[in-house]
C-alpha atoms as a PDB file:
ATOM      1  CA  UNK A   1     -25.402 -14.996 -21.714  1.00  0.00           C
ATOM      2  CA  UNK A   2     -23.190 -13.994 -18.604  1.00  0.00           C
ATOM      3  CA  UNK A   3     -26.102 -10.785 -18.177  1.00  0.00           C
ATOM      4  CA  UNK A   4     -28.921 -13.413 -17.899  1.00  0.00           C
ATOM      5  CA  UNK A   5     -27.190 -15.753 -15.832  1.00  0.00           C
ATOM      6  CA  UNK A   6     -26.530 -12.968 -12.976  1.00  0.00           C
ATOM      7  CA  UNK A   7     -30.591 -12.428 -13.487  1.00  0.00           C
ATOM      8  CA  UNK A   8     -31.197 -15.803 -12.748  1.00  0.00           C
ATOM      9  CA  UNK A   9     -29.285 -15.242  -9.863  1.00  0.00           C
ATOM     10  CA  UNK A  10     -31.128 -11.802  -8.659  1.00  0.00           C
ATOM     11  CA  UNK A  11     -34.749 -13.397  -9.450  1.00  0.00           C
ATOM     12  CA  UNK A  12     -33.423 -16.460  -7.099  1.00  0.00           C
ATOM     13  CA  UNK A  13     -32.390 -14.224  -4.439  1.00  0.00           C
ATOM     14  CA  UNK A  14     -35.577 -11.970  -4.086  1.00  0.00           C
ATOM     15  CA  UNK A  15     -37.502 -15.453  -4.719  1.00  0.00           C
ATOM     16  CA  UNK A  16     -35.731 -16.383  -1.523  1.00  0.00           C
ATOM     17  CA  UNK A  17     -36.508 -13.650   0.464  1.00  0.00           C
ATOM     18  CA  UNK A  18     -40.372 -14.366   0.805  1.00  0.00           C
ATOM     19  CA  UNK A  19     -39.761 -17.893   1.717  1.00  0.00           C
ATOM     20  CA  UNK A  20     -39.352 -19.745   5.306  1.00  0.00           C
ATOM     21  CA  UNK A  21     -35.553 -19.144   7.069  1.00  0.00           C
ATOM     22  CA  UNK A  22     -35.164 -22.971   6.226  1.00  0.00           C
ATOM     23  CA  UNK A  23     -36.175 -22.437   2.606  1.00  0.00           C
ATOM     24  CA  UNK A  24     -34.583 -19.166   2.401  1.00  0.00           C
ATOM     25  CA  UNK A  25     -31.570 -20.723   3.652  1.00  0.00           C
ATOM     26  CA  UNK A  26     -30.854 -23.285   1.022  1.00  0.00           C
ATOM     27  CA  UNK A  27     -31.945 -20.787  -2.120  1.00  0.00           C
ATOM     28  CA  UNK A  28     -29.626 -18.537  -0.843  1.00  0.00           C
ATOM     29  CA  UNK A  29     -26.700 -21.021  -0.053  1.00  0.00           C
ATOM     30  CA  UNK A  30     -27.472 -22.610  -3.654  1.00  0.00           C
ATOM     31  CA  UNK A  31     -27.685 -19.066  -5.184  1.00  0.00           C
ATOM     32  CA  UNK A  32     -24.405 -18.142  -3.882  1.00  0.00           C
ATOM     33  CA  UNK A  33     -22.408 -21.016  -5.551  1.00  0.00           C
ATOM     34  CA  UNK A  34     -24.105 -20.095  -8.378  1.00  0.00           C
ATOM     35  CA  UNK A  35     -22.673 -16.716  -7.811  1.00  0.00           C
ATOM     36  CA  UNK A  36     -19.143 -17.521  -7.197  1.00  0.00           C
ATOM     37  CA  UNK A  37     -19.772 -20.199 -10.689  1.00  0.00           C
ATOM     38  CA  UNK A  38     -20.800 -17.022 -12.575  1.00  0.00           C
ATOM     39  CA  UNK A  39     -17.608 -15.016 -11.077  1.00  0.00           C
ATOM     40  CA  UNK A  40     -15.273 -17.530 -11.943  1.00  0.00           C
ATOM     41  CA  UNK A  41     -16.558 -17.706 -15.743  1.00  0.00           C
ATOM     42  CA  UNK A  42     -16.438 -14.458 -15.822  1.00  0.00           C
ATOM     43  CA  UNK A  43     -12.562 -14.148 -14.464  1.00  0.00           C
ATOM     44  CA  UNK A  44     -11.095 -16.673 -15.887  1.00  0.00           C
ATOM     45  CA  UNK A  45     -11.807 -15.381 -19.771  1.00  0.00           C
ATOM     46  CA  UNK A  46      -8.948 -12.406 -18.361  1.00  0.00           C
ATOM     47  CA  UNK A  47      -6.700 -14.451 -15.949  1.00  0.00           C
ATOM     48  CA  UNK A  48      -5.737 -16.554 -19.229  1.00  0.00           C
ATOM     49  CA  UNK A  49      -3.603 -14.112 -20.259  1.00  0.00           C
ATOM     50  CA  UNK A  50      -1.527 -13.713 -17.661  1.00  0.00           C
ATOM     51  CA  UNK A  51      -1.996 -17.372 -15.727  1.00  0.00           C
ATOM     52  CA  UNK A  52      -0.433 -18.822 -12.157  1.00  0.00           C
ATOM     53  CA  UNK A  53       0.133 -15.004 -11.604  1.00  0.00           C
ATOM     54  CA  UNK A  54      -1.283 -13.894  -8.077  1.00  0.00           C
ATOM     55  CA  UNK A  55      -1.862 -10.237  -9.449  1.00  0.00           C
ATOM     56  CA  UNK A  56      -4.665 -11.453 -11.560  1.00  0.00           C
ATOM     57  CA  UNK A  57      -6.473 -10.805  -8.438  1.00  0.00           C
ATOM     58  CA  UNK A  58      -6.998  -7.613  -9.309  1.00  0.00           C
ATOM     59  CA  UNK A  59      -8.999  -8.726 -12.102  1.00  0.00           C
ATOM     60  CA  UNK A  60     -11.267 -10.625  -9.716  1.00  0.00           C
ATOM     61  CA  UNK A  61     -11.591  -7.691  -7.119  1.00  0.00           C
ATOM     62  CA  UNK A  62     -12.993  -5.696 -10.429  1.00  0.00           C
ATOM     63  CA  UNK A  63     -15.345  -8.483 -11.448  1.00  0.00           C
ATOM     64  CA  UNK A  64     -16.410  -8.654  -7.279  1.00  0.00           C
ATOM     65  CA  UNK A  65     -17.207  -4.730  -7.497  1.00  0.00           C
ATOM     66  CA  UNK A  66     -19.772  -4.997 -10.968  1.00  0.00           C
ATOM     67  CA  UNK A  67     -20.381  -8.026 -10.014  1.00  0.00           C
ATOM     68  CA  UNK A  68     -21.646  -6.800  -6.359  1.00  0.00           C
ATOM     69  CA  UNK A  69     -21.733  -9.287  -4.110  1.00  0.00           C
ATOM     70  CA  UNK A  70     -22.649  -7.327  -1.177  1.00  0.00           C
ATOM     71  CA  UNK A  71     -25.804  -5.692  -3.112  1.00  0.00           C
ATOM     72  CA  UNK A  72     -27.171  -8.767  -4.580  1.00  0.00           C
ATOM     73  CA  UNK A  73     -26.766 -10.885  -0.715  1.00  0.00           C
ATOM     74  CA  UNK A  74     -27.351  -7.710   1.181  1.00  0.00           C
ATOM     75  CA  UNK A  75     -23.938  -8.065   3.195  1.00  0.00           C
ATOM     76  CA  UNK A  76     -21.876  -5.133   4.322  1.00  0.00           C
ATOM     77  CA  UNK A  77     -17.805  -6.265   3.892  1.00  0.00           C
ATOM     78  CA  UNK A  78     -16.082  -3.445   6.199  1.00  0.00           C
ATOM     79  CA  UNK A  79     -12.298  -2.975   6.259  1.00  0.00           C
ATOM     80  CA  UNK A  80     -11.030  -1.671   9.620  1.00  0.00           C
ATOM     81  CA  UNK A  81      -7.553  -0.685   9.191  1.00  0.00           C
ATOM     82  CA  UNK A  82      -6.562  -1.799   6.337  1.00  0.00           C
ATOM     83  CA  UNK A  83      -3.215   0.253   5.976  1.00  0.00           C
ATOM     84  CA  UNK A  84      -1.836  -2.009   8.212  1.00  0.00           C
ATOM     85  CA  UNK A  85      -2.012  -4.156   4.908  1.00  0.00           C
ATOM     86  CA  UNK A  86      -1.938  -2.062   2.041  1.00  0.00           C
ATOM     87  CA  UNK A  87       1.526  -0.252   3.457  1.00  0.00           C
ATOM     88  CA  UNK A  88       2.787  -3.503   4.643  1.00  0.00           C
ATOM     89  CA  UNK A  89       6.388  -3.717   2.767  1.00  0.00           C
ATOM     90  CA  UNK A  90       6.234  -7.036   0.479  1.00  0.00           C
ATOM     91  CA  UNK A  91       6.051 -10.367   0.602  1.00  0.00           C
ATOM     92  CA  UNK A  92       4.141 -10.728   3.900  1.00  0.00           C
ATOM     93  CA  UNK A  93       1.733 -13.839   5.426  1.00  0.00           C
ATOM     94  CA  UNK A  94      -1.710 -12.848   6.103  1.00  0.00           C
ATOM     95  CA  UNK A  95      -2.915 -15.744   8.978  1.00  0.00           C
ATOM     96  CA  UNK A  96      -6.672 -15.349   9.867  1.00  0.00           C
ATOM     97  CA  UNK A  97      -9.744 -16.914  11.268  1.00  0.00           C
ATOM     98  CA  UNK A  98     -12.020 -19.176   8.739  1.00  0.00           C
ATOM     99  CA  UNK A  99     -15.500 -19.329   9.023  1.00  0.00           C
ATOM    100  CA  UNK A 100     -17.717 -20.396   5.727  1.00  0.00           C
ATOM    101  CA  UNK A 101     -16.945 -19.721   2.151  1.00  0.00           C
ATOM    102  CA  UNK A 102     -17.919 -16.448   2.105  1.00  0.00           C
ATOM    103  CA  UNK A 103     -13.962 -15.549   3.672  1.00  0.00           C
ATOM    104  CA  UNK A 104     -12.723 -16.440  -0.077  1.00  0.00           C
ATOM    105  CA  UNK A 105     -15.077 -12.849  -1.575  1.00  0.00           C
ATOM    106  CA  UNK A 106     -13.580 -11.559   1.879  1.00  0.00           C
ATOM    107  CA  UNK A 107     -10.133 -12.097   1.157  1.00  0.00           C
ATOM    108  CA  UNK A 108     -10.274 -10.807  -2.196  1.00  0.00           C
ATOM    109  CA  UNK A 109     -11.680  -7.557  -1.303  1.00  0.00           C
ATOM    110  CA  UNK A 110      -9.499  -6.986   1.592  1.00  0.00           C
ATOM    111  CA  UNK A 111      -6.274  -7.798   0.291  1.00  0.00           C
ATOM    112  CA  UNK A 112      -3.712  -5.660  -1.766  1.00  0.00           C
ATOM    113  CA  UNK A 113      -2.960  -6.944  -5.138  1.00  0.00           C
ATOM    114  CA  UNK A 114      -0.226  -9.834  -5.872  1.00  0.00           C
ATOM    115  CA  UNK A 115      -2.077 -11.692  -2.726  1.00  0.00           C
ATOM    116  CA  UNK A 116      -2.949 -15.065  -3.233  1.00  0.00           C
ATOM    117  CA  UNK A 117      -4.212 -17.690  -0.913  1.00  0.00           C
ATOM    118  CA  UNK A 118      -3.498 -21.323   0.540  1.00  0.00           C
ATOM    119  CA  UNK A 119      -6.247 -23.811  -0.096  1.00  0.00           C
ATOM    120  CA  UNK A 120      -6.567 -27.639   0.421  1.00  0.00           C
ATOM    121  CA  UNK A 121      -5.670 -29.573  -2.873  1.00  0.00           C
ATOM    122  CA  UNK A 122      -9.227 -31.075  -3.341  1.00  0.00           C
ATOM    123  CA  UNK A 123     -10.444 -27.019  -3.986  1.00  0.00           C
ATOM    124  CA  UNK A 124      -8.952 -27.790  -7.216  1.00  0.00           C
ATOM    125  CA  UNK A 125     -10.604 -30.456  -8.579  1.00  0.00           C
ATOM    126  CA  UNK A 126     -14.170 -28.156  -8.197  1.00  0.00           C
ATOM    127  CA  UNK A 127     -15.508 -27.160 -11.360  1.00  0.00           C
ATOM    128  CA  UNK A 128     -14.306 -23.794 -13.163  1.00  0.00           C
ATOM    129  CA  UNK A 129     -13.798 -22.774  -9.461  1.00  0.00           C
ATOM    130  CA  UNK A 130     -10.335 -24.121  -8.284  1.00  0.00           C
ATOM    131  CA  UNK A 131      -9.223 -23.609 -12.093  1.00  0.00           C
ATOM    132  CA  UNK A 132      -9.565 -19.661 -11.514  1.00  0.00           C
ATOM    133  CA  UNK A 133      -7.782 -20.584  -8.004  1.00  0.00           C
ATOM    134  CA  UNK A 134      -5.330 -22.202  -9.289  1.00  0.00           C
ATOM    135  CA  UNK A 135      -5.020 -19.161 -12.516  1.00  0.00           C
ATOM    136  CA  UNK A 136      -5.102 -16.208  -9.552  1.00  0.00           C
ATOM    137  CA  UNK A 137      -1.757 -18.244  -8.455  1.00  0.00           C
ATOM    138  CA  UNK A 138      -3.759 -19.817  -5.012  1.00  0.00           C
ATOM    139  CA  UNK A 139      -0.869 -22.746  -3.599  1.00  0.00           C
ATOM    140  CA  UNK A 140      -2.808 -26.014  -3.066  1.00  0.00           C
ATOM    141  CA  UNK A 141      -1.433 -27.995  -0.536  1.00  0.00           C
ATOM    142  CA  UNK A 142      -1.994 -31.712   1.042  1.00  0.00           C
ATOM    143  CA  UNK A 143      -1.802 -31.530   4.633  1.00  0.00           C
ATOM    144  CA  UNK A 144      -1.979 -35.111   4.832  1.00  0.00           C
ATOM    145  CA  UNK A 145       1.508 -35.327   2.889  1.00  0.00           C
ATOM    146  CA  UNK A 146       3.510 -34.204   5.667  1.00  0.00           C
ATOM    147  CA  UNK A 147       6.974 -33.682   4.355  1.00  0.00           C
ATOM    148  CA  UNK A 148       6.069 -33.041   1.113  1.00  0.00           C
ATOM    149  CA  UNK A 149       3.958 -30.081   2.558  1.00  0.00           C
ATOM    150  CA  UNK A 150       6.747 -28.843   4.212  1.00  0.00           C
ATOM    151  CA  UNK A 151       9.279 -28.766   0.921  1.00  0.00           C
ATOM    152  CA  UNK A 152       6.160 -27.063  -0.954  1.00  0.00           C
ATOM    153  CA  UNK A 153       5.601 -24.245   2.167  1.00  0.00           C
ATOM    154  CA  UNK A 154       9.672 -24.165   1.550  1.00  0.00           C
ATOM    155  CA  UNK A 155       9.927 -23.218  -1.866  1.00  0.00           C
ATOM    156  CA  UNK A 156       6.744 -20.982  -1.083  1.00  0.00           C
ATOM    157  CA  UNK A 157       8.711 -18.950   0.625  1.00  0.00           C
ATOM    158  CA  UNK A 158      11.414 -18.904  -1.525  1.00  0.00           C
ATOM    159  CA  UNK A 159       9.357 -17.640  -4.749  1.00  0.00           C
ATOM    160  CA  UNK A 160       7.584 -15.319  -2.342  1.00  0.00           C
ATOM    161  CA  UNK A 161      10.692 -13.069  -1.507  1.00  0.00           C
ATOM    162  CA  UNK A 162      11.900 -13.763  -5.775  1.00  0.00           C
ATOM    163  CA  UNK A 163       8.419 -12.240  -7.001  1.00  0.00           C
ATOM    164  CA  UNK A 164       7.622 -10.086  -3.927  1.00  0.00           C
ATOM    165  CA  UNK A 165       3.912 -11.823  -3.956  1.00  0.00           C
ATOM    166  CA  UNK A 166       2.169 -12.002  -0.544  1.00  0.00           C
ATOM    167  CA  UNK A 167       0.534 -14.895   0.893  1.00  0.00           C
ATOM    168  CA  UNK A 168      -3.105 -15.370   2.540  1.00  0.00           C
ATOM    169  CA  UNK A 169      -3.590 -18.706   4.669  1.00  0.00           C
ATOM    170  CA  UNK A 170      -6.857 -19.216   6.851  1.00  0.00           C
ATOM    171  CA  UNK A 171      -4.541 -21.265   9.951  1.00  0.00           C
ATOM    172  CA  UNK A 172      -7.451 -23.017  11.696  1.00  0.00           C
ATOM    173  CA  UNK A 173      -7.143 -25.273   8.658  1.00  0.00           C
ATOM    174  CA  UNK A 174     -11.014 -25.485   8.154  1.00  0.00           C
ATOM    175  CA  UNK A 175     -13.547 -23.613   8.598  1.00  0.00           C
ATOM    176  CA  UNK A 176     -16.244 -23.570  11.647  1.00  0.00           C
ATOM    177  CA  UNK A 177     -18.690 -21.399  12.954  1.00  0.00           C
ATOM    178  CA  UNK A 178     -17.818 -21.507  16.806  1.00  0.00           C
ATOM    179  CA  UNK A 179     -18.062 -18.767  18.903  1.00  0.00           C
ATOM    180  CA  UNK A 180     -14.296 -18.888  19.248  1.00  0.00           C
ATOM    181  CA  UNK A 181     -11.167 -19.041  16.883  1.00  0.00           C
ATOM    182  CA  UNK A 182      -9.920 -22.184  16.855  1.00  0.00           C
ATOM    183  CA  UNK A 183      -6.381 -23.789  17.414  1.00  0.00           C
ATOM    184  CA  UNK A 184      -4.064 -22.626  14.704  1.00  0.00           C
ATOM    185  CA  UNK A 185      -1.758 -24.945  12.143  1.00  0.00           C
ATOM    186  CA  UNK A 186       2.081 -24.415  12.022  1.00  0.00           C
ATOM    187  CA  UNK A 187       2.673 -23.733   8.634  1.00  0.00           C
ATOM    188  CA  UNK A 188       2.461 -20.190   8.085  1.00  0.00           C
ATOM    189  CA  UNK A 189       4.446 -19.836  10.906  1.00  0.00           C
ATOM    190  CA  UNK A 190       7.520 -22.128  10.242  1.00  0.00           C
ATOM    191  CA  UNK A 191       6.920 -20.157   6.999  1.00  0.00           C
ATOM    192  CA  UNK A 192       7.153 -17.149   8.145  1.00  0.00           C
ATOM    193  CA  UNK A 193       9.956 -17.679  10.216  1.00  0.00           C
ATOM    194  CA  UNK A 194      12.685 -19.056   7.134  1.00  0.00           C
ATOM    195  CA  UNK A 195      11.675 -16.601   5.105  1.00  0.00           C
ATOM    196  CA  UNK A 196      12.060 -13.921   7.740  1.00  0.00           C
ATOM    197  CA  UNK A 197       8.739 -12.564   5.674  1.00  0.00           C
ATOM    198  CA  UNK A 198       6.190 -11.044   8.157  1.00  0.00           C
ATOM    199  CA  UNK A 199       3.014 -11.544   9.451  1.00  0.00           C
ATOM    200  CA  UNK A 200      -0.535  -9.552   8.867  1.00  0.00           C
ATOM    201  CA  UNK A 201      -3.058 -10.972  11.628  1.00  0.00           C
ATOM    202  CA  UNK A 202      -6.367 -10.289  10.023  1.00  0.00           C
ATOM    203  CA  UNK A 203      -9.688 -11.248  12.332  1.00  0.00           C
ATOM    204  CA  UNK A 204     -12.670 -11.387  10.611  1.00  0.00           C
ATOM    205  CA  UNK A 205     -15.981 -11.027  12.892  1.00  0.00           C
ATOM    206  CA  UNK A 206     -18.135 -13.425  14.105  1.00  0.00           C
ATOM    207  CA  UNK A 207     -20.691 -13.406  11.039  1.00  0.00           C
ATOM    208  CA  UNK A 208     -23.123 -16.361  12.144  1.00  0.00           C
ATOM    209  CA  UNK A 209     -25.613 -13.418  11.768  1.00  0.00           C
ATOM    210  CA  UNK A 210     -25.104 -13.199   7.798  1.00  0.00           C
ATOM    211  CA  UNK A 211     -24.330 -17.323   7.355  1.00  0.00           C
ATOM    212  CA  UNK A 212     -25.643 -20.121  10.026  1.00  0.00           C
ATOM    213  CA  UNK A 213     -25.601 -23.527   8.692  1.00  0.00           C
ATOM    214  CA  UNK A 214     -26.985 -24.806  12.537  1.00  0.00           C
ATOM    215  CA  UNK A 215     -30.080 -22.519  12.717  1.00  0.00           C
ATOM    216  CA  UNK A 216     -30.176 -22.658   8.539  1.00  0.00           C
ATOM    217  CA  UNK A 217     -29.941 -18.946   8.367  1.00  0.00           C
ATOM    218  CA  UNK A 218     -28.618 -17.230   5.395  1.00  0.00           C
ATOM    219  CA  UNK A 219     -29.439 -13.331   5.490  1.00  0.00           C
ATOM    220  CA  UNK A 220     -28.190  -9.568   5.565  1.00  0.00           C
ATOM    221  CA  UNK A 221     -25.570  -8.225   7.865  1.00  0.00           C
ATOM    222  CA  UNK A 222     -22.617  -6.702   8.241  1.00  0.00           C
ATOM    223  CA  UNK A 223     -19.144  -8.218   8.314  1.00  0.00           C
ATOM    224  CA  UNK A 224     -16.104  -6.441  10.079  1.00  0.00           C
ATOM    225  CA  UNK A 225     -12.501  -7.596   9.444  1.00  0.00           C
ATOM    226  CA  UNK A 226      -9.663  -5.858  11.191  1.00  0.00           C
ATOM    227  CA  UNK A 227      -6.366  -5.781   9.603  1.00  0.00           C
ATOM    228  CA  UNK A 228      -3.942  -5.828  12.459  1.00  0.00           C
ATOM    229  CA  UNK A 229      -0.117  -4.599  12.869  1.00  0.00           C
ATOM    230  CA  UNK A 230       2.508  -6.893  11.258  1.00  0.00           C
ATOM    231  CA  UNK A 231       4.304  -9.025  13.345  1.00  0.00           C
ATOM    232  CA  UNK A 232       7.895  -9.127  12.438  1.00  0.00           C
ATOM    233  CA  UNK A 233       9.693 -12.272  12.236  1.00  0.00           C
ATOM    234  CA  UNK A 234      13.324 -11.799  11.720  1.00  0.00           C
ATOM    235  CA  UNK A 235      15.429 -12.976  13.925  1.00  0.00           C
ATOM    236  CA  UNK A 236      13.734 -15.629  14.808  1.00  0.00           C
ATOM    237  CA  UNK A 237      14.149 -19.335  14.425  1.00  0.00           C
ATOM    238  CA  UNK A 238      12.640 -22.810  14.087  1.00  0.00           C
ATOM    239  CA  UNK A 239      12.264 -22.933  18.301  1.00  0.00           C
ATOM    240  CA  UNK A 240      10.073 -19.946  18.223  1.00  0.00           C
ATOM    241  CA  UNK A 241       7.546 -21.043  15.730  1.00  0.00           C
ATOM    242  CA  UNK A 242       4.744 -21.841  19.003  1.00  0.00           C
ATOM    243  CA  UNK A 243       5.469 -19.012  21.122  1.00  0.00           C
ATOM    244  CA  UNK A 244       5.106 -16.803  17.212  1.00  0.00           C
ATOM    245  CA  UNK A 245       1.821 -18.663  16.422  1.00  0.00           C
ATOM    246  CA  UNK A 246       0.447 -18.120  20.277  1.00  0.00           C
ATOM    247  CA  UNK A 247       1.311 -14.481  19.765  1.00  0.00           C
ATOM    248  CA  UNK A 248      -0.667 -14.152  16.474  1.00  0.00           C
ATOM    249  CA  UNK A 249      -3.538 -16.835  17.771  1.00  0.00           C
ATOM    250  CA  UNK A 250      -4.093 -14.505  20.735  1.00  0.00           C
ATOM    251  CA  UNK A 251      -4.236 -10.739  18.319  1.00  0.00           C
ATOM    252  CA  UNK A 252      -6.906 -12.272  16.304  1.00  0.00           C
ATOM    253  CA  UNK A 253      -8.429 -14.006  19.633  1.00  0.00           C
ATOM    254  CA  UNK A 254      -8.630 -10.979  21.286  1.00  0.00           C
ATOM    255  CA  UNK A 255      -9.820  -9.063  18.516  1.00  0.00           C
ATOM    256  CA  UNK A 256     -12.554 -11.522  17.497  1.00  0.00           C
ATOM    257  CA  UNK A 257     -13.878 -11.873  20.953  1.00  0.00           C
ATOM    258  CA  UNK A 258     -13.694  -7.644  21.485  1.00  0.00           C
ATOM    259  CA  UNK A 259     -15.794  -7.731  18.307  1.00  0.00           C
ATOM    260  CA  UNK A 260     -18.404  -9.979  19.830  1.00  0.00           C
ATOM    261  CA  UNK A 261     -18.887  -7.942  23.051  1.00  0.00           C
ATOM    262  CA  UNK A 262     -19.362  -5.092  21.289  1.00  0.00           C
ATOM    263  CA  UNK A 263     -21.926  -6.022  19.374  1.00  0.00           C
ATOM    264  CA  UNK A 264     -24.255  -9.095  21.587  1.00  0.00           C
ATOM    265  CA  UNK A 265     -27.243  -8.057  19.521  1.00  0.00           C
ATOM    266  CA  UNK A 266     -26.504  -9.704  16.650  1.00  0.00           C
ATOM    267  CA  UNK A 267     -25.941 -13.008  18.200  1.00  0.00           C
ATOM    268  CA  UNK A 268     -28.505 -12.925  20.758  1.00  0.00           C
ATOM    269  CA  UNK A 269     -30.960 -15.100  19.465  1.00  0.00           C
ATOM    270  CA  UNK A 270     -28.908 -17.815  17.516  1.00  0.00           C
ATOM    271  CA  UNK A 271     -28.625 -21.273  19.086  1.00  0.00           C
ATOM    272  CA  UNK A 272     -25.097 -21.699  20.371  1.00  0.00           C
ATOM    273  CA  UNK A 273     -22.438 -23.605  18.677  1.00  0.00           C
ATOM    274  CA  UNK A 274     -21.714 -26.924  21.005  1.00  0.00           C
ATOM    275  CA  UNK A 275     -17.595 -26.995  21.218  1.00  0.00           C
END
């Protein structure tokens, strides 16, 4: 059954591929949740054994590489640097840029294992989905709660340094597909800082080439993400949290805009994003 289902999938693809941009578009955006669906079936029948445990990602990373995501879409993931995260010491915070839901396959191929992520609350409550999330050990959170955010990012940090687990949180708080990386949240930073646990700044490159919900584009590219030196945070205390999450804001900044000037072809001829 799981065989025919990632057929389906394959036939709707290449179906999509003779179709207008605008058609191809939404096959291909439909085709994908499908996709990430089929992964999370597939997952979650191993992730029972072991559940809340964020080195079940392994198990997904395995499922992403038969499963391949980058074939089937005709996307190139590449991972510049990625010592910087595999020989970081555990726990550490990975804080990066957020762009579509295509970071979430990103993440998991990128990261070392006992990684898991911070996601909104309402991920959750999405079908089979959030359910693997919440299996792989992913930390939903309600921003909206304020102080009871702040207890939760607490004991986070806490049971990250007890199981040596490492942390991934996208810190523009939603994603957005503007030419620029947004203003950052303070979370992973305050964080950060009681813990004394350090910080991976990972940029991930401008991919409105691969995914453009404005000019309904949904094709083949290449995606880079650079895996930058940790930032250490010891030492430091509640009053440096903004000058720590300006220095981290402008590393992934600079990288992400380096990226773009570099390569001006592949963004040439896509309608800009109004700010």
């Amino acid at each position: 059954m799981c065989w025919l289902y990632f057929l389906l999938v394959t036939v709707l693809i290449y179906a999509g591929t003779w179709a207008s941009s605008t058609i191809k578009y939404h096959v291909k955006y439909i085709t994908f949740s499908l996709y990430c669906i089929f992964l999370a079936c597939v997952t979650s029948l191993f992730c029972f054994i072991n559940p809340r445990s964020s080195y079940n990602l392994v198990i997904v990373q395995k499922a992403l590489k038969i499963f391949n995501f980058e074939w089937l879409f005709g996307v190139n993931i590449t991972i510049k640097n990625g010592e910087n995260l595999k020989n970081c010491k555990k726990p550490f915070v990975v804080v990066s840029n957020h762009q579509s839901a295509i970071d979430a396959l990103i993440m998991v191929k990128s990261s070392p294992n006992g990684t898991a992520p911070l996601a909104k609350e309402i991920l959750f409550y999405v079908p089979i989905f959030g359910q693997v999330c919440w299996l792989c050990g992913t930390i939903f959170i309600n921003r909206k709660q304020g102080k009871v955010a702040i207890d939760i990012m607490r004991k986070v940090g806490q049971e990250m340094k007890k199981k040596l687990t490492s942390l991934w949180i996208f810190s523009e708080g939603t994603r957005h597909q503007r030419d620029e990386v947004m203003p950052f949240k303070k979370g992973a930073f305050h964080l950060a800082i009681q813990g004394e646990i350090p910080i991976v700044p990972v940029a991930i490159s401008n991919y409105r080439n691969v995914i453009d919900t404005k000019n309904k584009l949904f094709d083949g590219g290449s995606i880079r993400v650079y895996c930058l030196p940790p930032i250490t945070t010891v030492g430091l205390t509640s009053n440096d949290v903004d000058s720590l999450m300006e220095k981290v804001h402008k590393a992934i900044s600079n990288t992400f805009n380096q990226d773009q000037r570099e390569h001006p072809e592949l963004y040439s001829h896509l309608i800009p994003v109004k700010k």
